[in-house]
Protein backbone atom coordinates (compact mmCIF):
# COMPACT_ATOMS: atom_id res chain seq x y z
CA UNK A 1 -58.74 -114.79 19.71
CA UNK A 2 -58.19 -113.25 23.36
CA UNK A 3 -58.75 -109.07 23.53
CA UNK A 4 -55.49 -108.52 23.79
CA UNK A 5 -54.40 -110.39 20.50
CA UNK A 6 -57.28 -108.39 18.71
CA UNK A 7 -55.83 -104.87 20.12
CA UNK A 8 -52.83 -106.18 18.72
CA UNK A 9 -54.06 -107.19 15.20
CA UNK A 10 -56.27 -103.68 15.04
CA UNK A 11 -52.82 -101.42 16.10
CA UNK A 12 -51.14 -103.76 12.97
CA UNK A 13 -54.19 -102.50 10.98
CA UNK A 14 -53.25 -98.40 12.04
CA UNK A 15 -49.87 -99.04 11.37
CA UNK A 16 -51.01 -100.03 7.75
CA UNK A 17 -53.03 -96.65 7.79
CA UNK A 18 -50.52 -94.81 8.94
CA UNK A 19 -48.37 -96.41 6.35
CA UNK A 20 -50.33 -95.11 3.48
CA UNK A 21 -51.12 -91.36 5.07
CA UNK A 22 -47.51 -89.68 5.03
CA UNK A 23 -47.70 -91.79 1.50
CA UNK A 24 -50.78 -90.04 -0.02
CA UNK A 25 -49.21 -86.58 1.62
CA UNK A 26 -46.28 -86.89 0.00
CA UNK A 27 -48.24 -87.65 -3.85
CA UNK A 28 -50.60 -84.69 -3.23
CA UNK A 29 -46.88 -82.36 -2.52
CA UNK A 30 -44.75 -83.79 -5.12
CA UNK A 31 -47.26 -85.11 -7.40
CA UNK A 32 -47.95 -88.48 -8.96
CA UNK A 33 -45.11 -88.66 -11.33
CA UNK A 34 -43.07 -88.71 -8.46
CA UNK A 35 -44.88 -91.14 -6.75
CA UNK A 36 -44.84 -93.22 -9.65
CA UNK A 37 -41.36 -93.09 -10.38
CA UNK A 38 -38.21 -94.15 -8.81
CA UNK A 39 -37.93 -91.69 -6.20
CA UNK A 40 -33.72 -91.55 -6.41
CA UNK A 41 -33.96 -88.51 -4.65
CA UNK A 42 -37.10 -87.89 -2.14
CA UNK A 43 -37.24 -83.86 -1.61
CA UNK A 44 -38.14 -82.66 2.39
CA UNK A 45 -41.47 -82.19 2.77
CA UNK A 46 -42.68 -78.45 2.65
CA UNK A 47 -46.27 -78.69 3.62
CA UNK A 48 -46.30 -79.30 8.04
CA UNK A 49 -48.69 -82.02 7.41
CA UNK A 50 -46.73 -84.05 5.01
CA UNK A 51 -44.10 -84.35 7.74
CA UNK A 52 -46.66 -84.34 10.94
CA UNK A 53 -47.54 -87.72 9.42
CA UNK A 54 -44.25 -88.88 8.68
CA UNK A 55 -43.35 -88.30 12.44
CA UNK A 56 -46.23 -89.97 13.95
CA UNK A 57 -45.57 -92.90 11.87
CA UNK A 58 -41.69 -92.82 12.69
CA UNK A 59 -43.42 -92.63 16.27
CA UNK A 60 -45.65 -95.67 16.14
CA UNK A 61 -42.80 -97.56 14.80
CA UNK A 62 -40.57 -96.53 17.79
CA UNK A 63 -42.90 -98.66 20.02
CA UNK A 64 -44.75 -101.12 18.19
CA UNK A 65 -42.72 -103.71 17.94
CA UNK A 66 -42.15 -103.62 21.86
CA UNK A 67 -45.92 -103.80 21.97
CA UNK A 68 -46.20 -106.62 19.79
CA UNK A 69 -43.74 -108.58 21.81
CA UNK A 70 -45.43 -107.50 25.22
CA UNK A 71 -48.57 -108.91 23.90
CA UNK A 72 -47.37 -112.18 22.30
CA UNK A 73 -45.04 -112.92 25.05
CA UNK A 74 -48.42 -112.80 27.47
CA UNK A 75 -50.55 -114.83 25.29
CA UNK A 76 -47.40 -117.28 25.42
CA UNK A 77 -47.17 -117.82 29.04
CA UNK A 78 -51.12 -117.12 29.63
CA UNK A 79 -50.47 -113.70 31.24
CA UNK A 80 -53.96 -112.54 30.57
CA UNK A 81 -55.39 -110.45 33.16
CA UNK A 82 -57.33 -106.80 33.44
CA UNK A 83 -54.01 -105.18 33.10
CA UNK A 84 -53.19 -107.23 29.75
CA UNK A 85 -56.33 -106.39 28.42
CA UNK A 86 -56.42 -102.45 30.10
CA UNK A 87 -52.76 -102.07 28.63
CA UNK A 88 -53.43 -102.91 24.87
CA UNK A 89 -56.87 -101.14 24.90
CA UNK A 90 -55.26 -98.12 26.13
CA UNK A 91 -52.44 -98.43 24.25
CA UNK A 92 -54.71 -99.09 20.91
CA UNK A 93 -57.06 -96.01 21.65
CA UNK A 94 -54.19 -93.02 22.66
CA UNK A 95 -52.03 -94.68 19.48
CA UNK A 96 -55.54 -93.84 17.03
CA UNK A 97 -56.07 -90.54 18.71
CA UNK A 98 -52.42 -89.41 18.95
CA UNK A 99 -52.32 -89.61 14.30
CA UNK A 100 -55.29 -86.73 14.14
CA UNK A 101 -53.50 -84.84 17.27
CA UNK A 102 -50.12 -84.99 15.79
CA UNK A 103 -51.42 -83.93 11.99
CA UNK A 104 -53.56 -81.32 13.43
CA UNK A 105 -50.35 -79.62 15.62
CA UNK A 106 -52.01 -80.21 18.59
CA UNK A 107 -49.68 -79.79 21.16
CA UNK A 108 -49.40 -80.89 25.26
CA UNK A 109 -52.35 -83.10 24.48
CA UNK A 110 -50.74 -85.10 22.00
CA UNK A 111 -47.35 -85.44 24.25
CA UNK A 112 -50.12 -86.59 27.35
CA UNK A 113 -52.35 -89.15 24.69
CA UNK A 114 -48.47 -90.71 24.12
CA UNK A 115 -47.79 -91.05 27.40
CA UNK A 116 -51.47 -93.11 27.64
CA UNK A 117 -49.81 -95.25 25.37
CA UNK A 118 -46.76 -95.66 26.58
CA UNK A 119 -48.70 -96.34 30.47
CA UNK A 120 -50.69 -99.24 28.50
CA UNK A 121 -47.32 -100.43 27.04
CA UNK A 122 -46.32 -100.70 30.60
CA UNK A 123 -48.77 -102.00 32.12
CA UNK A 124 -48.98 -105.30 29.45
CA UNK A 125 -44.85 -105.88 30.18
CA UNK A 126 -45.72 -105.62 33.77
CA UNK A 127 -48.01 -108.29 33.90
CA UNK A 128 -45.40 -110.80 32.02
CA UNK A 129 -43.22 -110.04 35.85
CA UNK A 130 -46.51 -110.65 38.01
């Protein structure tokens, strides 16, 4: 498996994560009977990190599936180079350190770790043109 399609299967791995974070949030706020029942009506989240995780997930999801075809489309036509490989680490890395950022209310530094990601996004669709 090249580097890049291992970046990709590791940011499919944090999107699981970040799947089940908001998730587990949302049991500890409106407890496991809620969890475990049919959820008609889902109440807004009171706690800030209950919805700090919803967001970055919402955010991941914006941009992954750009990411994923950036990547596959390279391994397709045998795009690999140092920026294929640059772009999905760096994407990868700022999209794992951008989850504690965002649930922590870190802000400016958060906002700058995106736009890492979005530069590595960039830089993998850039090589599919070179």
């Amino acid at each position: 498996m090249t580097t890049e399609l291992t970046y990709l299967a590791l940011t499919l791995i944090l999107a699981l994560v970040q799947v089940f974070l908001p998730a587990g949030a949302r049991t500890v706020e409106f407890g496991s009977k809620w969890n475990a029942g049919p959820r008609d009506e889902t109440p807004a989240a009171t706690k800030p990190l209950t919805g700090r995780l919803e967001r970055a997930q919402a955010n991941l999801y914006e941009t992954l599936p750009l990411f994923i075809g950036a990547v596959l489309i390279a391994h397709v036509i045998e795009a690999s180079s140092a920026l294929t490989v640059w772009g999905s680490a760096l994407y990868f890395w700022a999209r794992v350190v951008y989850v504690p950022l965002y649930a922590l209310g870190i802000p400016y530094i958060r906002s700058l770790v995106w736009l890492v990601s979005l530069a590595g996004l960039v830089m993998v669709l850039t090589s599919l043109f070179l």
